[in-house]
Structures are given as C-alpha cells and as structure tokens.
Protein backbone atom coordinates (compact mmCIF):
# COMPACT_ATOMS: atom_id res chain seq x y z
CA UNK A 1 -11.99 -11.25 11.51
CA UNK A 2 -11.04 -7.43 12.06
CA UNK A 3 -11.32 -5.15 8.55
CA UNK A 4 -8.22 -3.07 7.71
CA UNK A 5 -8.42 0.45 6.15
CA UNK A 6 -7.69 0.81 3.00
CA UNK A 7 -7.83 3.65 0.66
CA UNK A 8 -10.35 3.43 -2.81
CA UNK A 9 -7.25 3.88 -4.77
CA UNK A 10 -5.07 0.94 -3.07
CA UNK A 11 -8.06 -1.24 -3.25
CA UNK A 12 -8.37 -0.22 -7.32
CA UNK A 13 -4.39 -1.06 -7.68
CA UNK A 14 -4.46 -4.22 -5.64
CA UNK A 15 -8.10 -5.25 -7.94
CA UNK A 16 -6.09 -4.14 -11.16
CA UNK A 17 -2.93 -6.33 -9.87
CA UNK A 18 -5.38 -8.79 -9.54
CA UNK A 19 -6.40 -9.18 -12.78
CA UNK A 20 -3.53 -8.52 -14.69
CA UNK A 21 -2.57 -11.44 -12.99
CA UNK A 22 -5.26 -13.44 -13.38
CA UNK A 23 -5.80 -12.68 -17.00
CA UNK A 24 -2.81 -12.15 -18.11
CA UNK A 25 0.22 -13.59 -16.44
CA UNK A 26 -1.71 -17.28 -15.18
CA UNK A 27 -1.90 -18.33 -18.86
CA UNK A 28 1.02 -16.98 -19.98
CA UNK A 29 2.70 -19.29 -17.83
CA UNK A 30 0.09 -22.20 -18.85
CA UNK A 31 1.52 -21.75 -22.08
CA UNK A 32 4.83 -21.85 -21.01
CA UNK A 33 4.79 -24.93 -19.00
CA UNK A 34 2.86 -26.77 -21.63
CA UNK A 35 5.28 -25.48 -24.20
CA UNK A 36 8.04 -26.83 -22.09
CA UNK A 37 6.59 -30.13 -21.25
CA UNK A 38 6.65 -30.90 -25.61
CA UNK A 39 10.33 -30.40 -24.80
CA UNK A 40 10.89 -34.04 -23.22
CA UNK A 41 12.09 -34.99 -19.82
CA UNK A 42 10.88 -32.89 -17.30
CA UNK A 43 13.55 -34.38 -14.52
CA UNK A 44 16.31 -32.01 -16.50
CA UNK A 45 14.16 -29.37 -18.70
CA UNK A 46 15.27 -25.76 -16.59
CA UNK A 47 12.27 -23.96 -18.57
CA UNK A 48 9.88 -26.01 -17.04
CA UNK A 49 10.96 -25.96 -13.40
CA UNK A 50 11.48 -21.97 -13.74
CA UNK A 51 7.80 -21.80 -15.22
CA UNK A 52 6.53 -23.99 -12.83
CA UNK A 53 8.04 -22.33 -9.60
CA UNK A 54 7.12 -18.87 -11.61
CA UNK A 55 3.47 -20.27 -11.67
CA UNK A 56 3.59 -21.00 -7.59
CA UNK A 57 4.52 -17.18 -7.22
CA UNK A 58 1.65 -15.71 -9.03
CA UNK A 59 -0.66 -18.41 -7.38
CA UNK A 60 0.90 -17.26 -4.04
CA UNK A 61 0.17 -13.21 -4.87
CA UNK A 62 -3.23 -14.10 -6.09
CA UNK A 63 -4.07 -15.41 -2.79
CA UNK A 64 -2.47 -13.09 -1.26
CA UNK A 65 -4.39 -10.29 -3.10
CA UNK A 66 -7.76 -12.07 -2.40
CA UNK A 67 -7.12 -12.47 1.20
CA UNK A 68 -6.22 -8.84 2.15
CA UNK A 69 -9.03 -7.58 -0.77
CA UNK A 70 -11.73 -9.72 1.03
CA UNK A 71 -10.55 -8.05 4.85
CA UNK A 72 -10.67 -4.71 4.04
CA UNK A 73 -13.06 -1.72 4.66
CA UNK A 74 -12.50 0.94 1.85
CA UNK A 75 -12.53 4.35 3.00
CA UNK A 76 -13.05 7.22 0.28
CA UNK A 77 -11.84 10.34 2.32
CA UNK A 78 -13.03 12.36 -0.25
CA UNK A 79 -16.82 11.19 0.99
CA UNK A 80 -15.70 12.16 4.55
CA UNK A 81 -17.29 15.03 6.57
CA UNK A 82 -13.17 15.33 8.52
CA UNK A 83 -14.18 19.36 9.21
CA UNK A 84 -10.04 19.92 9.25
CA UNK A 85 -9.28 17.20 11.62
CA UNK A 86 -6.15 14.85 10.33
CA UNK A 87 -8.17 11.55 9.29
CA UNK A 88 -7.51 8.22 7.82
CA UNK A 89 -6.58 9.17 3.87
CA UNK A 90 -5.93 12.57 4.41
CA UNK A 91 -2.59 14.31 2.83
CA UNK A 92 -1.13 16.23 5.28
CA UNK A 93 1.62 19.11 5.02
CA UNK A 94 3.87 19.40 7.25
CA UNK A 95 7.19 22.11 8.30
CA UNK A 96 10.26 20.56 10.36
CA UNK A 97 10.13 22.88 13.22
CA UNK A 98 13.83 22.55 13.36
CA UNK A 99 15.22 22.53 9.81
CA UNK A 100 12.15 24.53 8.53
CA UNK A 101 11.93 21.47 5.63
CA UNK A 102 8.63 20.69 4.60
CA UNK A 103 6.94 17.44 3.58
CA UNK A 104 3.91 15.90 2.32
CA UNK A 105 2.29 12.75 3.63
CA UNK A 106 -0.53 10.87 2.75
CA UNK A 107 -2.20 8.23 5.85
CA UNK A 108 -2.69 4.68 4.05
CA UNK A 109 -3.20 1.54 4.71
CA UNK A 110 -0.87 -1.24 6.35
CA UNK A 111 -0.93 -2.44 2.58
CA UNK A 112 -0.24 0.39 0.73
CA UNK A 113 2.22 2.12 2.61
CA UNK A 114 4.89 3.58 0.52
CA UNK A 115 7.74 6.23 1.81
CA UNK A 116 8.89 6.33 -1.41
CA UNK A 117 5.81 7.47 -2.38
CA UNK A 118 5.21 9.46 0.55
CA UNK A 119 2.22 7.77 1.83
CA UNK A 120 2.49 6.11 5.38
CA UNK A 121 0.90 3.77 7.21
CA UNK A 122 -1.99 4.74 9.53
CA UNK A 123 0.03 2.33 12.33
CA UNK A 124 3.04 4.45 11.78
CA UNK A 125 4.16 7.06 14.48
CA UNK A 126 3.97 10.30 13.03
CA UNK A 127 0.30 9.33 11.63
CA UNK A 128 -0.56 8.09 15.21
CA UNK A 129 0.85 11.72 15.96
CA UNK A 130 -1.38 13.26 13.00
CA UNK A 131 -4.75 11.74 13.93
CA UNK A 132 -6.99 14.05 15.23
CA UNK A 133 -5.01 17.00 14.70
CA UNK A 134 -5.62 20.26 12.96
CA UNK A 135 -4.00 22.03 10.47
CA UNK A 136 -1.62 24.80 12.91
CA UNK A 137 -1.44 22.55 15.57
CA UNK A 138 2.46 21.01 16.15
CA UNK A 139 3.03 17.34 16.78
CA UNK A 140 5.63 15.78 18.59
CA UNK A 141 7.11 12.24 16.33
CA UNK A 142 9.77 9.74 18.23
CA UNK A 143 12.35 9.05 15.55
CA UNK A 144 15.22 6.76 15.57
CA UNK A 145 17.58 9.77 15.21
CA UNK A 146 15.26 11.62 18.46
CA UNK A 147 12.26 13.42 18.70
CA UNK A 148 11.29 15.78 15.70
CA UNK A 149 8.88 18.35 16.38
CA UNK A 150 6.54 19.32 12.91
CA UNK A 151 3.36 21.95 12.35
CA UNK A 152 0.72 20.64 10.26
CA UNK A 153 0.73 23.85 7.63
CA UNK A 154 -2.18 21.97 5.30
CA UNK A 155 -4.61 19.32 5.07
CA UNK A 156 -6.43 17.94 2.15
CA UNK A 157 -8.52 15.30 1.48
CA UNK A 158 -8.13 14.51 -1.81
C-alpha cells in the first residue's frame, strides 16, 4: 500500500482527534447508552437509538483516523535541506500578476487540506504548479474562472 504525505502537525491533530475520541467521547457514550437502556424498552427509547447511532459515528472516525494514521509518511519540512525550491510543507507567498493581490499558501496533505485555512493539497493545481519552483519565478494555475498567472514573492519552511 502507497504512503501519503502528511505534515508533523496534521499527523499531531489527527493523533490528538484520536484520542479525544478514544478517551473521551467512546465512554461518554458507554455511559449514555447504558444510562438509557435502565430506561426500559429499547424498541421506543429515542436516547438510546441516538446514542447508539452516535456511538457507530465515532467508531466509524476512529477507524477512519487509524487507517489514514497507519498509511502515512510524515514529512517535517522544517528537517528538509529544500535550498529555496517550493517543496512538500512549504508556505509559499504568492502576488496575482493581474490584480496585484497577494496570498499565502501552505502544501498539505490530501487529509489536511484546508482553503479556509489556506493550506492546499499537494494534488491540487496551483501546488502541482508550485513544486519545484523558486521564490521569483511566475507560475501559470488553470482555474475554473481561466488561467491566473502568480510570482512566488516568498518561501518558508516553517
């Protein structure tokens, strides 16, 4: 089976997701479907059935979390000798060439991918654009709206 990239500090949320679920939320809803079992027929008690289908979620997440945890290859770009080049966990500036707006991404994992965030997946097309690339050099990114044309002004590897 093929590892994914994944950055140390996705890895650390998805562990720490992990065991908040594990310690935390699993018996919380042991407690609840035991509490609602005292409560008499289980055919029509609507607190069980809600803590039981809330109990296949979180079992359904924790494997979830366990499978993609056990496929990964953690990258710390910090450890990296990049010499400049746009890498895998690198934060990289960027100017519009057209609107002269400037952003910030960061180059994730399929996981961890966030635009919200501003952190985008390493399968995405403007960090296929990015790879390789130094900072001054201008990249060329298909867009659904048409091509957009950017200058990578910095890039860290934080």
């Amino acid at each position: 089976m093929n590892k994914h990239p994944m950055t140390k500090e996705g890895a650390d949320a998805l562990q720490e997701e992990l065991n908040r679920l594990k310690k935390i939320e699993r018996p919380r809803i042991t407690e609840a479907i035991a509490e609602a079992r005292e409560h008499g027929d289980l055919k029509e008690n609507a607190e069980y059935h809600a803590a039981r289908e809330q109990q296949g979620l979180v079992e359904a997440r924790i494997k979830q979390i366990e499978s993609i945890l056990s496929h990964v290859q953690i990258i710390d770009v910090t450890k990296l000798a990049a010499n400049g080049k746009v890498v895998f966990g690198a934060t990289v500036t960027l100017v519009n060439l057209d609107t002269e707006e400037e952003v910030t991404y960061r180059i994730v994992g399929n996981e961890e991918a966030d635009l919200k965030h501003n952190k985008v997946s390493v399968g995405s097309p403007i960090a296929r654009a990015l790879i390789g690339k130094e900072e001054g050099d201008e990249i060329r990114v298909q867009a659904p709206s048409g091509a957009i044309e950017y200058e990578i002004v910095q890039v860290q590897y934080l």
